[in-house]
N, C-alpha and C. Protein backbone atom coordinates (compact mmCIF):
# COMPACT_ATOMS: atom_id res chain seq x y z
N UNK A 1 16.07 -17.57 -45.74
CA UNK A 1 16.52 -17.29 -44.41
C UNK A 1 15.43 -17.74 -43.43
N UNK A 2 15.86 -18.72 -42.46
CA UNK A 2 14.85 -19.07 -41.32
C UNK A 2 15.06 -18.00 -40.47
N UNK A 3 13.57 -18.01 -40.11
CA UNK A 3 12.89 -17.08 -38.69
C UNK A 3 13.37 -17.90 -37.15
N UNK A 4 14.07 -17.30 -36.46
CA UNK A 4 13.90 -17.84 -34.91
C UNK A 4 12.76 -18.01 -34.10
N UNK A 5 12.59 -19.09 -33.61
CA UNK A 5 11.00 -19.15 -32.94
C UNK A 5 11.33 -18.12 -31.81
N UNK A 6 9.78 -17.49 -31.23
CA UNK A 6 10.26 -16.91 -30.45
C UNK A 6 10.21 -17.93 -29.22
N UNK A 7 10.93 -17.00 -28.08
CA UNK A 7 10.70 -17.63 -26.66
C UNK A 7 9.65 -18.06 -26.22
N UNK A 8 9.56 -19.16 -25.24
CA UNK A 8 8.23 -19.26 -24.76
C UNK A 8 8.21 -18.65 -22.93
N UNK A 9 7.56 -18.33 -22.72
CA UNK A 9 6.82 -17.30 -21.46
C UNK A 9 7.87 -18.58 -20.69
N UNK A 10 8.45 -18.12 -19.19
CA UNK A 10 9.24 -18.53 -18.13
C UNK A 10 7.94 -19.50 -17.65
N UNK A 11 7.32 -19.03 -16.48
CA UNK A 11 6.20 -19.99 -16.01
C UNK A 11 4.67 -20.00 -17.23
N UNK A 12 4.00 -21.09 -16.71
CA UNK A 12 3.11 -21.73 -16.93
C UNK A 12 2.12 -20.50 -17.08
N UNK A 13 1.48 -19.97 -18.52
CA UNK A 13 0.70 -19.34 -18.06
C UNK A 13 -1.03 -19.52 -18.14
N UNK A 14 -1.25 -18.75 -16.93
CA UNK A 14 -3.01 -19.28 -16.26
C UNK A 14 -3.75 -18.64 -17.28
N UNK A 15 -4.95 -19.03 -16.75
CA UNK A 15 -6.60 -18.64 -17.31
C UNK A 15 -6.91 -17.20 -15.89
N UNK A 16 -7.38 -16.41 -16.61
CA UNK A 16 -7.90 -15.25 -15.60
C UNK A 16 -8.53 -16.00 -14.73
N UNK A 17 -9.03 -17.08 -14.84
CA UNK A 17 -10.14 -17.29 -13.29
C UNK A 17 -9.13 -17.75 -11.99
N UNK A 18 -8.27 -18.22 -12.79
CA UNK A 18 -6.37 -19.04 -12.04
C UNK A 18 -6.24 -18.26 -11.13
N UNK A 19 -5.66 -16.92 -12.40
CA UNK A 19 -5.21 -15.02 -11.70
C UNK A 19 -5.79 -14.92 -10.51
N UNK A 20 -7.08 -14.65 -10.85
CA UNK A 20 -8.17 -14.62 -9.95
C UNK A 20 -8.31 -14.74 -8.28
N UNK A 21 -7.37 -16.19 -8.49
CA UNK A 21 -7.02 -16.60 -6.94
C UNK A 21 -6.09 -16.32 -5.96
N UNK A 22 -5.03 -15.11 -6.90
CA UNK A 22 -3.77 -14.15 -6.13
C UNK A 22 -4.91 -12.90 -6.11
N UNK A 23 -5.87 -12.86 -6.87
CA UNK A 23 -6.20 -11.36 -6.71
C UNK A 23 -7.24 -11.20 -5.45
N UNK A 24 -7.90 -12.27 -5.24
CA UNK A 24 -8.95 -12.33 -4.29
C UNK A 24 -7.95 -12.41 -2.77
N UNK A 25 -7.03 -12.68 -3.20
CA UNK A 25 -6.51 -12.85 -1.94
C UNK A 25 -5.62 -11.37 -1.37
N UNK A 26 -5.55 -10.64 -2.04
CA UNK A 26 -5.27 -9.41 -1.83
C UNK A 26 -6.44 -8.46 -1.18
N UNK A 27 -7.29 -8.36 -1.99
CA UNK A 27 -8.58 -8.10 -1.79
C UNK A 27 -8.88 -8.21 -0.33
N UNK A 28 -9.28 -10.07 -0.10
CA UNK A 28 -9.51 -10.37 1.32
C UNK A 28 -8.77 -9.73 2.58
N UNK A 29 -7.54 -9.74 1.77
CA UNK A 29 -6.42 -8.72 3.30
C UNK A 29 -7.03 -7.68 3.18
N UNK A 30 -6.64 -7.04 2.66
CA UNK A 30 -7.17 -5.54 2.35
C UNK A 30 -8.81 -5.31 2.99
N UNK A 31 -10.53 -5.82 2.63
CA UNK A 31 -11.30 -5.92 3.20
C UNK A 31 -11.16 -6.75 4.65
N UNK A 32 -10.52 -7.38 4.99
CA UNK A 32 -10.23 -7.93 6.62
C UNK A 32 -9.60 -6.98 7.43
N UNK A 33 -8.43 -6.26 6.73
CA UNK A 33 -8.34 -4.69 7.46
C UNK A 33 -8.95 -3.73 7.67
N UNK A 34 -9.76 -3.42 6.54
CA UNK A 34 -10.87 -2.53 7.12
C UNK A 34 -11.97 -3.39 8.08
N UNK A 35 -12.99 -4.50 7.92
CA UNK A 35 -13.50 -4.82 8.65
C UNK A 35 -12.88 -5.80 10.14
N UNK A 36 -11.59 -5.17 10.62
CA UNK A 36 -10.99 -5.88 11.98
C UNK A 36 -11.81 -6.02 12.95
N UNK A 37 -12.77 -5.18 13.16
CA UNK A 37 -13.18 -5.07 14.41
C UNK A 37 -14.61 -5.91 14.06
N UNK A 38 -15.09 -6.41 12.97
CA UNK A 38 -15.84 -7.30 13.69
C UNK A 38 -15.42 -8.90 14.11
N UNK A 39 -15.57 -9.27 15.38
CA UNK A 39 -14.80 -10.20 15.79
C UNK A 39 -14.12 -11.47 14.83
N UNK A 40 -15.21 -12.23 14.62
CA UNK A 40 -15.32 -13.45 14.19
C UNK A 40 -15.09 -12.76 12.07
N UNK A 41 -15.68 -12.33 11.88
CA UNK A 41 -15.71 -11.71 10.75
C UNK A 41 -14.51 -11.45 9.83
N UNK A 42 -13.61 -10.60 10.26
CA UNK A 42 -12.35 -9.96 10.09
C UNK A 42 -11.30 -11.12 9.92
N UNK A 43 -11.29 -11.78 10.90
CA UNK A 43 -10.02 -13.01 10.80
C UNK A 43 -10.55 -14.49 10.15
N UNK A 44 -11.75 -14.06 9.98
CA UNK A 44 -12.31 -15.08 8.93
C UNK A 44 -11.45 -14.93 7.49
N UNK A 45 -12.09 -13.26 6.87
CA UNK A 45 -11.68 -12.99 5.72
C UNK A 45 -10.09 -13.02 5.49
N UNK A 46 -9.19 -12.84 6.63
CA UNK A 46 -7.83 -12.94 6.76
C UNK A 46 -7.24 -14.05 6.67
N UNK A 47 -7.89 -15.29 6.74
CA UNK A 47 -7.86 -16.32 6.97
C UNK A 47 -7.97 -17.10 5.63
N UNK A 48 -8.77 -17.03 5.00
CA UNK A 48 -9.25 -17.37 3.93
C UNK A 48 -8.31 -16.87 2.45
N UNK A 49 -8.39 -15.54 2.96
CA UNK A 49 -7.14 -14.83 1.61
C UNK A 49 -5.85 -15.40 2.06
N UNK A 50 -5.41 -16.17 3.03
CA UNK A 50 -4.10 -16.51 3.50
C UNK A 50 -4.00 -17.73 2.51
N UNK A 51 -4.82 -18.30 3.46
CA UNK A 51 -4.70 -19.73 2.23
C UNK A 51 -4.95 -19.91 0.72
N UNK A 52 -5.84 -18.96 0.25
CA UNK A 52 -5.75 -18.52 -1.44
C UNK A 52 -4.36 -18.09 -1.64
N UNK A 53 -3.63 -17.36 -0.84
CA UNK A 53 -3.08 -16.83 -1.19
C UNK A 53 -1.71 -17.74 -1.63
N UNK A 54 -1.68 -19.13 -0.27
CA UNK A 54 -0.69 -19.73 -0.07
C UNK A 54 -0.78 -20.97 -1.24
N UNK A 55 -2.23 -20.80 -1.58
CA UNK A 55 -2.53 -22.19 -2.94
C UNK A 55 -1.85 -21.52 -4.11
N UNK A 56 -2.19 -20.35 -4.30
CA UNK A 56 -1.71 -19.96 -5.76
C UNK A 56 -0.15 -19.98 -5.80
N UNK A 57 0.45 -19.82 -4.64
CA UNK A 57 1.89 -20.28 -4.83
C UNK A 57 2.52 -20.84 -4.94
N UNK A 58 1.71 -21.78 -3.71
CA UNK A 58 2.19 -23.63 -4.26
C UNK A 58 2.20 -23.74 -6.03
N UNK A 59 0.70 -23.52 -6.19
CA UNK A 59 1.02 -23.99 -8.11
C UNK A 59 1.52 -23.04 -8.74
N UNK A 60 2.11 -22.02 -8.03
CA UNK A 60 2.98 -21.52 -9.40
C UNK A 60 2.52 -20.28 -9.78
N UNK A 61 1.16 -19.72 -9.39
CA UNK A 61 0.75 -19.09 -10.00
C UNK A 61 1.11 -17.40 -9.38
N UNK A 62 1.13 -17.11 -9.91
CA UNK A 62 2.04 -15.42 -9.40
C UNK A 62 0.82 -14.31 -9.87
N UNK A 63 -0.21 -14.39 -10.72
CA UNK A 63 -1.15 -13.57 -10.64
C UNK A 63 -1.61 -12.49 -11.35
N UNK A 64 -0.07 -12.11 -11.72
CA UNK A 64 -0.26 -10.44 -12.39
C UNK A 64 -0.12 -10.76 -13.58
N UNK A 65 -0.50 -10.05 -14.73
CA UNK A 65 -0.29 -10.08 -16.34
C UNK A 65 1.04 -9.85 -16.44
N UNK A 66 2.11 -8.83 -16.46
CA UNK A 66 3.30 -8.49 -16.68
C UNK A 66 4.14 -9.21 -15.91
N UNK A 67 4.16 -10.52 -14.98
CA UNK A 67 5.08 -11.15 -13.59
C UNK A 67 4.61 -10.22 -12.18
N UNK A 68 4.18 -9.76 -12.25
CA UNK A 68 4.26 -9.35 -10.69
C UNK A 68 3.48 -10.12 -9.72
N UNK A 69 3.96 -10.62 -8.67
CA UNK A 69 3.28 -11.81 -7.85
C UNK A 69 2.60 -11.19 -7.11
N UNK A 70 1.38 -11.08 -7.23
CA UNK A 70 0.60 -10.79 -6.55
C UNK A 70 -0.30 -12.15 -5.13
N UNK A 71 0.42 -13.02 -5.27
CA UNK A 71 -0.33 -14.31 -4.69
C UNK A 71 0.64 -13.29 -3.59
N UNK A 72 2.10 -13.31 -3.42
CA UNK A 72 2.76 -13.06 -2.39
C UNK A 72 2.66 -11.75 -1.80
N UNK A 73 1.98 -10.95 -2.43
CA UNK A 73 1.31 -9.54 -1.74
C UNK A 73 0.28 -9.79 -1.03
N UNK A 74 -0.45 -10.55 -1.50
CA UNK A 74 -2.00 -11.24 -0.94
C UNK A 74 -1.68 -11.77 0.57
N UNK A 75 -0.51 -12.88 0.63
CA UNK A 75 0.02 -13.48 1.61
C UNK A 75 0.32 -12.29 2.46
N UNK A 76 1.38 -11.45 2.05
CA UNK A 76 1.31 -10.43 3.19
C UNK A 76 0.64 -9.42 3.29
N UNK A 77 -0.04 -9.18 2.74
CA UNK A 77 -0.79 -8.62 3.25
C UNK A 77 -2.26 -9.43 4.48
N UNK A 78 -2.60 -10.19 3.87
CA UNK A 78 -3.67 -11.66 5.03
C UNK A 78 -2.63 -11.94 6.36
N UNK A 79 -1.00 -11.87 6.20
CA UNK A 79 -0.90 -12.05 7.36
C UNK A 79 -0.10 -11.14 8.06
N UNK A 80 -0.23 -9.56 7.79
CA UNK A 80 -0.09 -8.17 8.77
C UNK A 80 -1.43 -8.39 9.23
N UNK A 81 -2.78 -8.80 8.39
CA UNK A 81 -3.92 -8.29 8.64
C UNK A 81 -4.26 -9.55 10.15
N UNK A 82 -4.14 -10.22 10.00
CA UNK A 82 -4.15 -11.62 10.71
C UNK A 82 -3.37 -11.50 11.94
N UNK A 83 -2.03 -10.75 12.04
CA UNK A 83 -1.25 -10.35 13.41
C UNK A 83 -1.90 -9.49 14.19
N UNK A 84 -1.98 -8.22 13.76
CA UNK A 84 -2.73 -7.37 13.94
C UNK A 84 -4.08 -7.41 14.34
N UNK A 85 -5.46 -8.34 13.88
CA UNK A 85 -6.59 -8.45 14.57
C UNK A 85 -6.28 -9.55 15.76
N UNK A 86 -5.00 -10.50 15.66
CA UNK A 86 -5.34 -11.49 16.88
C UNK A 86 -4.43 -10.89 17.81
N UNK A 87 -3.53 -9.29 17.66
CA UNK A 87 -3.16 -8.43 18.81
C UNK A 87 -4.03 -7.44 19.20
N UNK A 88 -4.88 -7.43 18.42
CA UNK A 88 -6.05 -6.47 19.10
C UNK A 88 -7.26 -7.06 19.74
N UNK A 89 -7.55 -8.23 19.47
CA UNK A 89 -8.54 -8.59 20.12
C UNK A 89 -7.89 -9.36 21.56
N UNK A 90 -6.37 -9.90 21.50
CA UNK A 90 -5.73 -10.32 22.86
C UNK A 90 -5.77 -9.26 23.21
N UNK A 91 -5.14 -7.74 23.00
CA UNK A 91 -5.58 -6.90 24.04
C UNK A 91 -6.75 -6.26 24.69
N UNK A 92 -7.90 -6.68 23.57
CA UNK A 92 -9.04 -5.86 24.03
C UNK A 92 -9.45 -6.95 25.34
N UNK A 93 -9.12 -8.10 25.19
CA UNK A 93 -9.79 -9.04 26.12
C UNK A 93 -8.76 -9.23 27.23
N UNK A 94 -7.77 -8.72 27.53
CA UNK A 94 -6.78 -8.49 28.30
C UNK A 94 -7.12 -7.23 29.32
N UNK A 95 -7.41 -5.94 28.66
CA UNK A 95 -7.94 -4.82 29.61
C UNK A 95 -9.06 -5.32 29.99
N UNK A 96 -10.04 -5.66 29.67
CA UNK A 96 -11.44 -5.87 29.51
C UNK A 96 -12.00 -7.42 30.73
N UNK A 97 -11.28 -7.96 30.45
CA UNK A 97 -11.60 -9.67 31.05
C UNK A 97 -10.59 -10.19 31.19
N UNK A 98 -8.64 -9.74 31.72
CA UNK A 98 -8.01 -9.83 31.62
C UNK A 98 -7.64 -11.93 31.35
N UNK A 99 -7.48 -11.57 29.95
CA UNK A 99 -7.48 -12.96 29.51
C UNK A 99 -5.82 -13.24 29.32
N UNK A 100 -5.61 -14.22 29.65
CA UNK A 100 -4.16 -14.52 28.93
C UNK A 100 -3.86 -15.49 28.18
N UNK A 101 -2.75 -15.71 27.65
CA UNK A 101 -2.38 -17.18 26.63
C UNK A 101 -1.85 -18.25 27.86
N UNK A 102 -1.65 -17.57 29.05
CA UNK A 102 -0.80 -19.16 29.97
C UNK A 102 -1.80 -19.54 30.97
């Protein structure tokens, strides 16, 4: 009696350092929310986990051991964090030095 091969895994699967690049990008939202308020700082790190976040998707890579996409948690989370510091710093510079976008 032949054995059935088993299935092979749906996507491509990575090397932890791959993973790595949905997880850092979670991370970065997450530390860019707590550090918002330093100016330049905050939307740096928001910035940075956006685009990790947006590479690991392009290739495919989703992040978590069991399927859970963590590249696309990363993404939103980098860009609540990313709305949020460039509405707080337009308003701080709005009361303050009333700045505008026009």
């Amino acid at each position: 009696m032949e054995h059935p091969t088993p299935p092979t895994p749906a996507g491509p699967g990575y090397p932890p350092a791959v993973r790595g690049i949905a997880a850092a990008s979670v991370a970065l939202g997450y530390f860019s929310l707590i550090v918002f308020f330093w100016k330049p700082f905050g939307m740096l790190l928001g910035a940075v986990g956006l685009t990790l976040g947006l590479i690991s998707l392009a290739i495919g890579n989703r992040g978590g051991l069991r399927g859970e996409n963590v590249a696309l948690a990363g993404v939103g989370i980098c860009a609540f964090s990313l709305s949020i510091t460039s509405a707080v710093y337009w308003g701080i510079g709005f009361l303050t030095w009333g700045y505008t976008f026009w």
